[in-house]
Each structure stands twice: as structure tokens, then as C-alpha cells.
PDB file of N, CA and C in Angstrom:
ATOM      1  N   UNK A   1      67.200  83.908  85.498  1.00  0.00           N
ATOM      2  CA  UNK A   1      67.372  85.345  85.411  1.00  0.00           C
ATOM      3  C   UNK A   1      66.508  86.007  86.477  1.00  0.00           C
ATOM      4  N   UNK A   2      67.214  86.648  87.376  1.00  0.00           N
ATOM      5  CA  UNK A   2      66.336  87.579  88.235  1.00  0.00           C
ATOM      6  C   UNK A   2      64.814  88.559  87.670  1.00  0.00           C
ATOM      7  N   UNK A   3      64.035  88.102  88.634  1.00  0.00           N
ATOM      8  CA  UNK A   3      62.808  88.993  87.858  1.00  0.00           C
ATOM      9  C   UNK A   3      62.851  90.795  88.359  1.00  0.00           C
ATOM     10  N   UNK A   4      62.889  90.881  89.595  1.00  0.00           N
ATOM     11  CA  UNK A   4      63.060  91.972  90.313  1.00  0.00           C
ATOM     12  C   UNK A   4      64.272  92.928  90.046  1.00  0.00           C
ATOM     13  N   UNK A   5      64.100  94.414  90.353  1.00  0.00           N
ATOM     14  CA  UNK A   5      65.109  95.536  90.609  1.00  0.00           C
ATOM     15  C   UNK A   5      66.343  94.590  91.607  1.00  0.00           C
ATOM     16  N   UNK A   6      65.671  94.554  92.898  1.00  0.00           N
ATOM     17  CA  UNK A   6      65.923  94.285  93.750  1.00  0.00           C
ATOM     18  C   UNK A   6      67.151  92.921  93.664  1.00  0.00           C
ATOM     19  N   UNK A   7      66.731  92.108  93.488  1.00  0.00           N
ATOM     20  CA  UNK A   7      67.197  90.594  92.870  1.00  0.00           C
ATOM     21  C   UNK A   7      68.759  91.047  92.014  1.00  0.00           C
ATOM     22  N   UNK A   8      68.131  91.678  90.703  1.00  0.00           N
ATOM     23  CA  UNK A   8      69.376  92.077  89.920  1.00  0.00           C
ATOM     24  C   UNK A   8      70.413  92.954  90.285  1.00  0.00           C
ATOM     25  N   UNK A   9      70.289  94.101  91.327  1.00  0.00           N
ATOM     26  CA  UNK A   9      71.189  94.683  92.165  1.00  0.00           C
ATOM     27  C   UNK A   9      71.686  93.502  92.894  1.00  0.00           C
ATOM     28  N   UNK A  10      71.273  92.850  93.804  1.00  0.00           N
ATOM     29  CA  UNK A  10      72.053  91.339  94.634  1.00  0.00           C
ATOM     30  C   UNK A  10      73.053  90.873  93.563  1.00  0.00           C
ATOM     31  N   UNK A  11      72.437  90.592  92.487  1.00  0.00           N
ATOM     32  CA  UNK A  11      73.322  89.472  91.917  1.00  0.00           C
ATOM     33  C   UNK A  11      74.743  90.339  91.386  1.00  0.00           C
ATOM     34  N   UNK A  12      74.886  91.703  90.912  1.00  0.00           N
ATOM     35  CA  UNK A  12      75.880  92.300  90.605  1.00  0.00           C
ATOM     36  C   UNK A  12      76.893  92.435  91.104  1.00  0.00           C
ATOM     37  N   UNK A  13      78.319  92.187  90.492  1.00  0.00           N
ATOM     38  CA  UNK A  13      79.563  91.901  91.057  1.00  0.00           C
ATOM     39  C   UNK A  13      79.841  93.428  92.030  1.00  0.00           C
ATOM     40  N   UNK A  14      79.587  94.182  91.491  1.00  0.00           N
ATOM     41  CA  UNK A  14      80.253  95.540  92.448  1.00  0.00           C
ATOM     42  C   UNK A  14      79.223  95.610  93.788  1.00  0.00           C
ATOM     43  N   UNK A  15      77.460  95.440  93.843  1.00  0.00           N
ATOM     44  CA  UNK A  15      77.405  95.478  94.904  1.00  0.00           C
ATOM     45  C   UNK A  15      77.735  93.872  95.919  1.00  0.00           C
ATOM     46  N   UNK A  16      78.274  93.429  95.648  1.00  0.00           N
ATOM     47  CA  UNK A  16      78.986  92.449  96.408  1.00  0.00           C
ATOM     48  C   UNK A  16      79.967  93.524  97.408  1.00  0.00           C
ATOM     49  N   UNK A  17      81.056  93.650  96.161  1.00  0.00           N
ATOM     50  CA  UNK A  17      82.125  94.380  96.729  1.00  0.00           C
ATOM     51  C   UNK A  17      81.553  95.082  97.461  1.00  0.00           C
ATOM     52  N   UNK A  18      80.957  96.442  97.080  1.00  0.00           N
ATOM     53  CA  UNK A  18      80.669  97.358  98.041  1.00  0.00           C
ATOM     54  C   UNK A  18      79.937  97.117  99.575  1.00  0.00           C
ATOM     55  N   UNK A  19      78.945  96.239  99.866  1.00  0.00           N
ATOM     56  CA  UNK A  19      78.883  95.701 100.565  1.00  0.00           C
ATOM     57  C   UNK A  19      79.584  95.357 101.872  1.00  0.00           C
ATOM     58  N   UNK A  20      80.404  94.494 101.194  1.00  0.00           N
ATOM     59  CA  UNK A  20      81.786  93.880 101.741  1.00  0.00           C
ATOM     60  C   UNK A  20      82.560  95.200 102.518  1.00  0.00           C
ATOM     61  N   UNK A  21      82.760  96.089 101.425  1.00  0.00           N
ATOM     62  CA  UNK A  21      83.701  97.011 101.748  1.00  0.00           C
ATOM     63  C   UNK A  21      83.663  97.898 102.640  1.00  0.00           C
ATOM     64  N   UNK A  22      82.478  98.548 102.929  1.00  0.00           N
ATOM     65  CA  UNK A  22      81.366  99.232 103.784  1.00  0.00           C
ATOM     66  C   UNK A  22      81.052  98.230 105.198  1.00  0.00           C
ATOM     67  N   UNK A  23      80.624  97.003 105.143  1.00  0.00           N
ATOM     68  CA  UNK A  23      80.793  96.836 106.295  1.00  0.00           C
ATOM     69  C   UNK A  23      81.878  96.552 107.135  1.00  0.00           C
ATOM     70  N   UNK A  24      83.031  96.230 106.170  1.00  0.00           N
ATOM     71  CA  UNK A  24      84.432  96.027 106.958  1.00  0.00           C
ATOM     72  C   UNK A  24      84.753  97.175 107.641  1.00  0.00           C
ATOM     73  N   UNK A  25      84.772  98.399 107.008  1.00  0.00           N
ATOM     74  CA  UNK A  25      85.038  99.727 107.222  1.00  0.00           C
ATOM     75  C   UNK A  25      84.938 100.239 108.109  1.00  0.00           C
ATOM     76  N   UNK A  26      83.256 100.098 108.581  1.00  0.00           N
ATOM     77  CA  UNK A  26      82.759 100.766 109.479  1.00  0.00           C
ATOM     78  C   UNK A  26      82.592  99.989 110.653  1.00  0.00           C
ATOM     79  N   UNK A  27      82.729  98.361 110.648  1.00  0.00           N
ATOM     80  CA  UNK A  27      83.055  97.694 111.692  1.00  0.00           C
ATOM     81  C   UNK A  27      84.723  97.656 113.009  1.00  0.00           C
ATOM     82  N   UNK A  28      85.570  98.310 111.857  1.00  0.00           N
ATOM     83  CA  UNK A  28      86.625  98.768 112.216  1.00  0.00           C
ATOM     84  C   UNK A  28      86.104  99.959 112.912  1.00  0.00           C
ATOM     85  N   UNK A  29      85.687 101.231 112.260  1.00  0.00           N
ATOM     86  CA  UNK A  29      85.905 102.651 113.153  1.00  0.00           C
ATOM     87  C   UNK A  29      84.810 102.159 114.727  1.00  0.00           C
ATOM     88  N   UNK A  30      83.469 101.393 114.011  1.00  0.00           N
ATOM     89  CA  UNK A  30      83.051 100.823 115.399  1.00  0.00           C
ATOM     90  C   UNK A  30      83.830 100.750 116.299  1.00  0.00           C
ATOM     91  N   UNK A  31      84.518  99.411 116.282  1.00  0.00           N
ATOM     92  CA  UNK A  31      85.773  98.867 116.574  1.00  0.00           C
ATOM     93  C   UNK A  31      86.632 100.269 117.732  1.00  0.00           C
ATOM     94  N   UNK A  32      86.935 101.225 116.900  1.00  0.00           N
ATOM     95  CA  UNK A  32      88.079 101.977 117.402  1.00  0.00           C
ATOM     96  C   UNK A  32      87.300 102.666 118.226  1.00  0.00           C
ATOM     97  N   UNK A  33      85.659 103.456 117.857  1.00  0.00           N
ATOM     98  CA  UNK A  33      85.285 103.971 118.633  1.00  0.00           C
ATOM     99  C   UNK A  33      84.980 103.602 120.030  1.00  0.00           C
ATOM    100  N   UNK A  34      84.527 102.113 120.017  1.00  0.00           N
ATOM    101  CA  UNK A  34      84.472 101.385 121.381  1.00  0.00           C
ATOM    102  C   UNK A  34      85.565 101.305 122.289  1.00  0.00           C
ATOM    103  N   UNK A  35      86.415 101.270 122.018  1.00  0.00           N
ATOM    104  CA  UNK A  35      87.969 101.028 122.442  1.00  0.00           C
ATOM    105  C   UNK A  35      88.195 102.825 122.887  1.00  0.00           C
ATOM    106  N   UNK A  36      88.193 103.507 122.069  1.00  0.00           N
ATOM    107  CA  UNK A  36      88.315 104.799 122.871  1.00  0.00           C
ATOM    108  C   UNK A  36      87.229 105.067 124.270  1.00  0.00           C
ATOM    109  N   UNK A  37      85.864 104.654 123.725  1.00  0.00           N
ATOM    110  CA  UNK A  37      85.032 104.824 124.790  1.00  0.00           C
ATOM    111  C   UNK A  37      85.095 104.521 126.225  1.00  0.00           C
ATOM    112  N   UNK A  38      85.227 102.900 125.580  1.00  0.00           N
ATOM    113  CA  UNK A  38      85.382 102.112 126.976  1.00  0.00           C
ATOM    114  C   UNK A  38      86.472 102.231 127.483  1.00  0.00           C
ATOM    115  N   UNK A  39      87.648 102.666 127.164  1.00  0.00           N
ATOM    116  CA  UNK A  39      89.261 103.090 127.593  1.00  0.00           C
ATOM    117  C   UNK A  39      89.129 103.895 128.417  1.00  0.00           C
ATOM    118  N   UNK A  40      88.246 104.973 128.160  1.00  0.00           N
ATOM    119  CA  UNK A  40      87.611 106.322 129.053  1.00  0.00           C
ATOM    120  C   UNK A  40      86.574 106.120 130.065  1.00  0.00           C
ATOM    121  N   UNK A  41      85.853 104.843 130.553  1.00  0.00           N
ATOM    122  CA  UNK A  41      85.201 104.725 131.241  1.00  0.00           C
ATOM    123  C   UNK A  41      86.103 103.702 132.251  1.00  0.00           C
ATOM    124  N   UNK A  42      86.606 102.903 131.738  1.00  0.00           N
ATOM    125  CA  UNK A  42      87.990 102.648 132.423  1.00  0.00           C
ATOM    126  C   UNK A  42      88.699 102.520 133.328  1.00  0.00           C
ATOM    127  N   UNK A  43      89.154 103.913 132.809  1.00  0.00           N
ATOM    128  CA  UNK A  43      89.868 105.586 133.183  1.00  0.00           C
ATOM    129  C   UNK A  43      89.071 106.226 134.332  1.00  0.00           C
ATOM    130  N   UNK A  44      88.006 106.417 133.850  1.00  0.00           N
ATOM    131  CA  UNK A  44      86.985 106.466 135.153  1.00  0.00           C
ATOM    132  C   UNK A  44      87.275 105.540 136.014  1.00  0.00           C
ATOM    133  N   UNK A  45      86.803 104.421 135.974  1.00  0.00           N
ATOM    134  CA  UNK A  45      86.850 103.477 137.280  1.00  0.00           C
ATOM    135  C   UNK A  45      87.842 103.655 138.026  1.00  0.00           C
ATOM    136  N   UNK A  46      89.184 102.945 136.690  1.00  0.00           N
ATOM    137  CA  UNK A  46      90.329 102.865 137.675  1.00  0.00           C
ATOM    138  C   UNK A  46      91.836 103.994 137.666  1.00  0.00           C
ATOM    139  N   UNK A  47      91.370 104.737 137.221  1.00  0.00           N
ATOM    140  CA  UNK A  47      92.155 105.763 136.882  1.00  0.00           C
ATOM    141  C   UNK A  47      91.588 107.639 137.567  1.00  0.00           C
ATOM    142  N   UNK A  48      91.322 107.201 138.558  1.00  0.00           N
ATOM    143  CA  UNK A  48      90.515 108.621 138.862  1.00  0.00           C
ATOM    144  C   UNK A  48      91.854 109.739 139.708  1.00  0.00           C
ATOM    145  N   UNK A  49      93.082 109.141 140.238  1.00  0.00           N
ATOM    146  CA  UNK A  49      94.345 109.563 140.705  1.00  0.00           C
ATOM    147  C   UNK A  49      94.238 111.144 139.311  1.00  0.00           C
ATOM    148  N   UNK A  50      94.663 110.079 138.364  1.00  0.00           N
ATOM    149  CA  UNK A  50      95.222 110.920 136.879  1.00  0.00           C
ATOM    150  C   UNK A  50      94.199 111.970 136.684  1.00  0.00           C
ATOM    151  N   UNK A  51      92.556 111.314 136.344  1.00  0.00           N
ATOM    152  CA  UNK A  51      92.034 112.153 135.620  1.00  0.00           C
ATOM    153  C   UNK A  51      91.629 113.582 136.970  1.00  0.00           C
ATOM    154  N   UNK A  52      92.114 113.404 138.116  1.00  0.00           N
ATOM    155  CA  UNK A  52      91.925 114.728 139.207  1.00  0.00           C
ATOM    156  C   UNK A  52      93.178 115.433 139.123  1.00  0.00           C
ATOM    157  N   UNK A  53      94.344 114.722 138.512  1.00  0.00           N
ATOM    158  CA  UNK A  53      95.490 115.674 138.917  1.00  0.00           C
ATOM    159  C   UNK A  53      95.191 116.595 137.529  1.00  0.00           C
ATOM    160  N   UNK A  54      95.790 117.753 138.424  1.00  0.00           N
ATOM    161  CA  UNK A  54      96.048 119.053 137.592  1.00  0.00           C
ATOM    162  C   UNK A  54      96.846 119.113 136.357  1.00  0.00           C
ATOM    163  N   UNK A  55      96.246 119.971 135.564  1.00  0.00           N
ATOM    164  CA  UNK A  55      97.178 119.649 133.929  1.00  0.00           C
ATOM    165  C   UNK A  55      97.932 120.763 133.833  1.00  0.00           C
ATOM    166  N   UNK A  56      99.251 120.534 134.448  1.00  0.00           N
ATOM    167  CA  UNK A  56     100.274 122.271 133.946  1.00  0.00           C
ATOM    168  C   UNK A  56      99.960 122.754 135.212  1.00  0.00           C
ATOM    169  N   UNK A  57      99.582 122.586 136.175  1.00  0.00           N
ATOM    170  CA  UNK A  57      99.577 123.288 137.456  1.00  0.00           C
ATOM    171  C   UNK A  57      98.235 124.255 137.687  1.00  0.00           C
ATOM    172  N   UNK A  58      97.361 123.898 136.359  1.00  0.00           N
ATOM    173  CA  UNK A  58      96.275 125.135 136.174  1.00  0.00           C
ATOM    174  C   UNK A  58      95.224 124.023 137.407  1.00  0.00           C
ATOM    175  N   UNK A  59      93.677 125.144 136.831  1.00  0.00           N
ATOM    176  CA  UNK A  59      92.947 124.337 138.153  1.00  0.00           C
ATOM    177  C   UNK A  59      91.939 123.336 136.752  1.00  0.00           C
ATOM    178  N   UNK A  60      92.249 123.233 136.281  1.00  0.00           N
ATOM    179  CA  UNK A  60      91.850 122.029 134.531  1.00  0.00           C
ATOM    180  C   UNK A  60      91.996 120.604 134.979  1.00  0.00           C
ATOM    181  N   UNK A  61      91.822 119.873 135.322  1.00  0.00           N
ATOM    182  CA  UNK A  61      92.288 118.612 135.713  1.00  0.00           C
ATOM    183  C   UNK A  61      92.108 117.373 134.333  1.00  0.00           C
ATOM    184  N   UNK A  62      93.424 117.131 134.299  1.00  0.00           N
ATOM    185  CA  UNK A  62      93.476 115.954 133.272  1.00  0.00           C
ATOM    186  C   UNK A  62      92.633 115.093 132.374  1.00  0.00           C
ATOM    187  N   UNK A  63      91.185 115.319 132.744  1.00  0.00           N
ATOM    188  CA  UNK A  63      90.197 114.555 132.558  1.00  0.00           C
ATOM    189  C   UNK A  63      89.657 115.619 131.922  1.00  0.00           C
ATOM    190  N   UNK A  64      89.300 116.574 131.713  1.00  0.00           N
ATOM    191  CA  UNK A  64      88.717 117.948 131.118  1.00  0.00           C
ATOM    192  C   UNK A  64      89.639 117.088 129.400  1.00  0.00           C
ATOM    193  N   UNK A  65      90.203 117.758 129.378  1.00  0.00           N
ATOM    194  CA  UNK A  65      90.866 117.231 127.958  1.00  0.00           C
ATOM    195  C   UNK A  65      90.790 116.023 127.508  1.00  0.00           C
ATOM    196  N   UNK A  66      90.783 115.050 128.467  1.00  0.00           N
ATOM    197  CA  UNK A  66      90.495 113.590 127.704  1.00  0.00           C
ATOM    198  C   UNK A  66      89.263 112.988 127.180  1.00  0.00           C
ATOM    199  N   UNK A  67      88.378 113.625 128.398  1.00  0.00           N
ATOM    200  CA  UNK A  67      86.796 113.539 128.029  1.00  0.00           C
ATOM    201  C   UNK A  67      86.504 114.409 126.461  1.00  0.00           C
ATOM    202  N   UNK A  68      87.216 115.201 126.269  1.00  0.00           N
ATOM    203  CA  UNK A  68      86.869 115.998 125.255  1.00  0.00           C
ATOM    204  C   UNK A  68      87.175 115.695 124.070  1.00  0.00           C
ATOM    205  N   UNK A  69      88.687 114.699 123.839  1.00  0.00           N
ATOM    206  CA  UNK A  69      89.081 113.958 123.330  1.00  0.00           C
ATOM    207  C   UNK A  69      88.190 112.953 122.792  1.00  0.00           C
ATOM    208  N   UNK A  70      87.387 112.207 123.969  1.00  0.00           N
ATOM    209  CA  UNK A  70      86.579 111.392 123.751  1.00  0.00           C
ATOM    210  C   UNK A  70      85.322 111.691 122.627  1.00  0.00           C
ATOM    211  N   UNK A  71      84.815 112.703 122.643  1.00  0.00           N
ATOM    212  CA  UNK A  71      83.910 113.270 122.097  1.00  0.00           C
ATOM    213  C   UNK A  71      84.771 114.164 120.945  1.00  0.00           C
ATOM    214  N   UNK A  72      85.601 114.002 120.429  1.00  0.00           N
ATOM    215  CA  UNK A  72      86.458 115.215 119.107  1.00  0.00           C
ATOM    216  C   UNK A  72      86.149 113.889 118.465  1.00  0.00           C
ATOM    217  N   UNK A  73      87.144 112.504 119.009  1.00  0.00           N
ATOM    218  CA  UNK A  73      87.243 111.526 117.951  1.00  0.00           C
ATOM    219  C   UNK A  73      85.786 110.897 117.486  1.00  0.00           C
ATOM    220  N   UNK A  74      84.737 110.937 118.445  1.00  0.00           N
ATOM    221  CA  UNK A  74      83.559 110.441 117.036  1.00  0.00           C
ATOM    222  C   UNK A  74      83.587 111.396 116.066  1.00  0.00           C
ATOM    223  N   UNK A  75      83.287 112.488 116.111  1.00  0.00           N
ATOM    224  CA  UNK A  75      83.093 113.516 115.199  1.00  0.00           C
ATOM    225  C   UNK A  75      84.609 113.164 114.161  1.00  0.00           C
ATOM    226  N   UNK A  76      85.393 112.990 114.336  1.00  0.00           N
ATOM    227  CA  UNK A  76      86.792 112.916 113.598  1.00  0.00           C
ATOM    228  C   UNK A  76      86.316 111.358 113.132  1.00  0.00           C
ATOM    229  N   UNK A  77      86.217 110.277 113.715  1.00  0.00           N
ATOM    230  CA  UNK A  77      85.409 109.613 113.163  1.00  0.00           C
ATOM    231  C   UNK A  77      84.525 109.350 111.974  1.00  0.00           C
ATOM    232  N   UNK A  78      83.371 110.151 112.093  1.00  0.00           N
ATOM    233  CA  UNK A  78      82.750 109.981 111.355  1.00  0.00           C
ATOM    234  C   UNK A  78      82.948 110.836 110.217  1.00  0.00           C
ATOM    235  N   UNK A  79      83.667 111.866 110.315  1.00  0.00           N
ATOM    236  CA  UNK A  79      84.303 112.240 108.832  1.00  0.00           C
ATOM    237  C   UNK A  79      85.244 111.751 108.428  1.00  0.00           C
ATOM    238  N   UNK A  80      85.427 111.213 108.895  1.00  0.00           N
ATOM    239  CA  UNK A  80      86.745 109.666 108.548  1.00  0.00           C
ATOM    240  C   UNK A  80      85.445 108.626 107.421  1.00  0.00           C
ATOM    241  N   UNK A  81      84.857 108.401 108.059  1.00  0.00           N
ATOM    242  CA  UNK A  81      83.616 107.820 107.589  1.00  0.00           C
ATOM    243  C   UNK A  81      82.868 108.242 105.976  1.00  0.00           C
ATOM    244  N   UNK A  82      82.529 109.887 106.390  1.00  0.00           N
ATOM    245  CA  UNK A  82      81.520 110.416 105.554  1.00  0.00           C
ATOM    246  C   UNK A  82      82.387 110.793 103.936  1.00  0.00           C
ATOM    247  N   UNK A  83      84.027 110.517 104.561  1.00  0.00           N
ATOM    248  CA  UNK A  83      84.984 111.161 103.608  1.00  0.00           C
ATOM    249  C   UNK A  83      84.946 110.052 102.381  1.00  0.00           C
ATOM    250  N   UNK A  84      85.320 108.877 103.308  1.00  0.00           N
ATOM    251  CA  UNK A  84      85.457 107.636 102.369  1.00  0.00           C
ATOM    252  C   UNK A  84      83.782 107.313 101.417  1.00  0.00           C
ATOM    253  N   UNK A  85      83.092 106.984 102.415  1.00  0.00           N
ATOM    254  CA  UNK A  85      81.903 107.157 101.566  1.00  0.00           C
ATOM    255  C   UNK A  85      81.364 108.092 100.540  1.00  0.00           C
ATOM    256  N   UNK A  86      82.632 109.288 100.560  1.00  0.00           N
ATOM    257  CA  UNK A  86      81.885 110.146  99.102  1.00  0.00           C
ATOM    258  C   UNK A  86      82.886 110.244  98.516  1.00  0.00           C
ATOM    259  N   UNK A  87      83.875 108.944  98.139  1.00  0.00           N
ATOM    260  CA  UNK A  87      84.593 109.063  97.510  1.00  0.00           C
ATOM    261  C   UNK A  87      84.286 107.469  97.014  1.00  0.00           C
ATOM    262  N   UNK A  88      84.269 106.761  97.968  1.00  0.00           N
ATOM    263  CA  UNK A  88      84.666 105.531  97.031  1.00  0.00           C
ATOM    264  C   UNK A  88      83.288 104.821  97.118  1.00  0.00           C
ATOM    265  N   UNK A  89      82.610 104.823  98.282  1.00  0.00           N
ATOM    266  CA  UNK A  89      81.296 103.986  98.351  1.00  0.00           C
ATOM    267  C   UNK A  89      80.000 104.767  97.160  1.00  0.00           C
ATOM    268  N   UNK A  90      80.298 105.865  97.319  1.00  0.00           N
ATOM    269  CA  UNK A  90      79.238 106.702  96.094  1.00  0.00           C
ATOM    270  C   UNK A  90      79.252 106.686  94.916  1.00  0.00           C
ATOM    271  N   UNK A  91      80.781 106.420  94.619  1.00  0.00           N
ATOM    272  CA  UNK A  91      81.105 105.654  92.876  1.00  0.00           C
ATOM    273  C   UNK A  91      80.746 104.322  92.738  1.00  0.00           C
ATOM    274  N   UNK A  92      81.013 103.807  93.667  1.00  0.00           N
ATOM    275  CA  UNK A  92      80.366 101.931  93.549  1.00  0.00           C
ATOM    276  C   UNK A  92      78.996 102.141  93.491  1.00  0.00           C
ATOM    277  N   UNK A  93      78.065 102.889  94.124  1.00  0.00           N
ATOM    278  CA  UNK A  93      76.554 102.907  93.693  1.00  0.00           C
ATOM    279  C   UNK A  93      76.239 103.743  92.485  1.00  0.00           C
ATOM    280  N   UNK A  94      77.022 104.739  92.252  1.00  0.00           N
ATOM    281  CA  UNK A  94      76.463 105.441  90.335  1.00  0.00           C
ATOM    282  C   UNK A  94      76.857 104.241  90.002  1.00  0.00           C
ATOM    283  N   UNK A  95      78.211 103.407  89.983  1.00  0.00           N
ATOM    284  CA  UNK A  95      78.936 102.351  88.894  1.00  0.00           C
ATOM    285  C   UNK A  95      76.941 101.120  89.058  1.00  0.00           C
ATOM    286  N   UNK A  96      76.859 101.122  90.036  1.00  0.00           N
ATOM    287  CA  UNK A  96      75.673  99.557  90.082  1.00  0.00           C
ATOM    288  C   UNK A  96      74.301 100.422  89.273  1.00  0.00           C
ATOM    289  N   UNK A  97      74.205 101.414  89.586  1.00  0.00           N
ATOM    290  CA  UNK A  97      72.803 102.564  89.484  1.00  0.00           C
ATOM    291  C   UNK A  97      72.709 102.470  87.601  1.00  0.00           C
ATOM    292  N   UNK A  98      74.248 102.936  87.357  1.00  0.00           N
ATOM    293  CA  UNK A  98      74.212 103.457  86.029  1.00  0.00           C
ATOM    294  C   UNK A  98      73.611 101.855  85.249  1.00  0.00           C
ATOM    295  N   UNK A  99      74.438 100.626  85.808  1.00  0.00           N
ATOM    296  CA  UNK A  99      74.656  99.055  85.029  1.00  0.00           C
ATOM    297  C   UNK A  99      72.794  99.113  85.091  1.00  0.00           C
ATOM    298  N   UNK A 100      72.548  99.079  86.137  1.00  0.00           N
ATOM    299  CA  UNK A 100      70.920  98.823  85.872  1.00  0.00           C
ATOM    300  C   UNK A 100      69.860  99.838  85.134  1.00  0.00           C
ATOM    301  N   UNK A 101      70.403 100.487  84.626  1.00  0.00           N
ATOM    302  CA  UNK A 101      69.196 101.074  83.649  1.00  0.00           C
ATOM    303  C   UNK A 101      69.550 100.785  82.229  1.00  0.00           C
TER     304      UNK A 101
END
């Protein structure tokens, strides 16, 4: 039998799950965020034609919006993130919080 707080949270079936679930999660948006990033640096290197031409004929050049893009989706991101976590990751810790007292 576990002596510790600590110990007896480990051994409980839900924080397994949660665990599990949380790092899959956020290894994915990782995942997506890198892939947008580095797509955009890229883009930089080898894509500099596109991101200079003009968007609609204005004097805005293509890259104004994508860069910005770049920086909407962390933020979209991470409330992608903060959404799931106060819905499902915050009930798995009252559900472990409540078992241990």
C-alpha cells in the first residue's frame, strides 16, 4: 500500500488516463504548431517571389497576412488547448482530488 499523497495519486486509474490524455493532446497541437511555424520560415527561405507579391493589387504584400496568420494560430491554439483542459482535464483532477480525501 502506498505510504505517500504523492504515491497514491500515481497509482490511481484516472490519473493514468489523464496523463496519457494531456500529453497526447498537447504533443499534437505542438506538433501542428511547429509545422505552421516552420512552413513559414520555409516560405521565407524559399518562397520570397509570393510572400513580396502584392495581395489584390494593394501595396500589402502576401506575407503581411500570412505572418499574421502565423501568430492568430498559437493564440487559436492555445484556446484550443485552454478549452479542452477546462472541460475535460479539470474533471479528471476534481474526479482524482475528490477519490483522495
Amino acid at each position: 500500500m502506498p505510504n505517500t499523497l504523492t504515491e497514491r495519486v500515481k497509482q490511481h486509474p484516472s490519473f493514468a488516463v489523464l496523463v496519457d490524455t494531456r500529453r497526447r493532446f498537447a504533443l499534437r497541437l505542438a506538433a501542428c504548431m511547429l509545422v505552421i511555424y516552420f512552413g513559414f520560415i520555409l516560405l521565407l527561405a524559399y518562397g520570397k517571389p509570393l510572400l513580396a507579391a502584392p495581395l489584390f493589387g494593394t501595396i500589402v504584400s502576401w506575407g503581411m497576412p500570412i505572418g499574421l496568420g502565423v501568430i492568430v494560430s498559437a493564440f487559436v491554439l492555445t484556446g484550443i488547448y485552454v478549452r479542452r483542459a477546462n472541460a475535460e482535464f479539470d474533471a479528471l483532477t476534481r474526479q482524482i482530488v475528490e477519490d483522495m480525501q
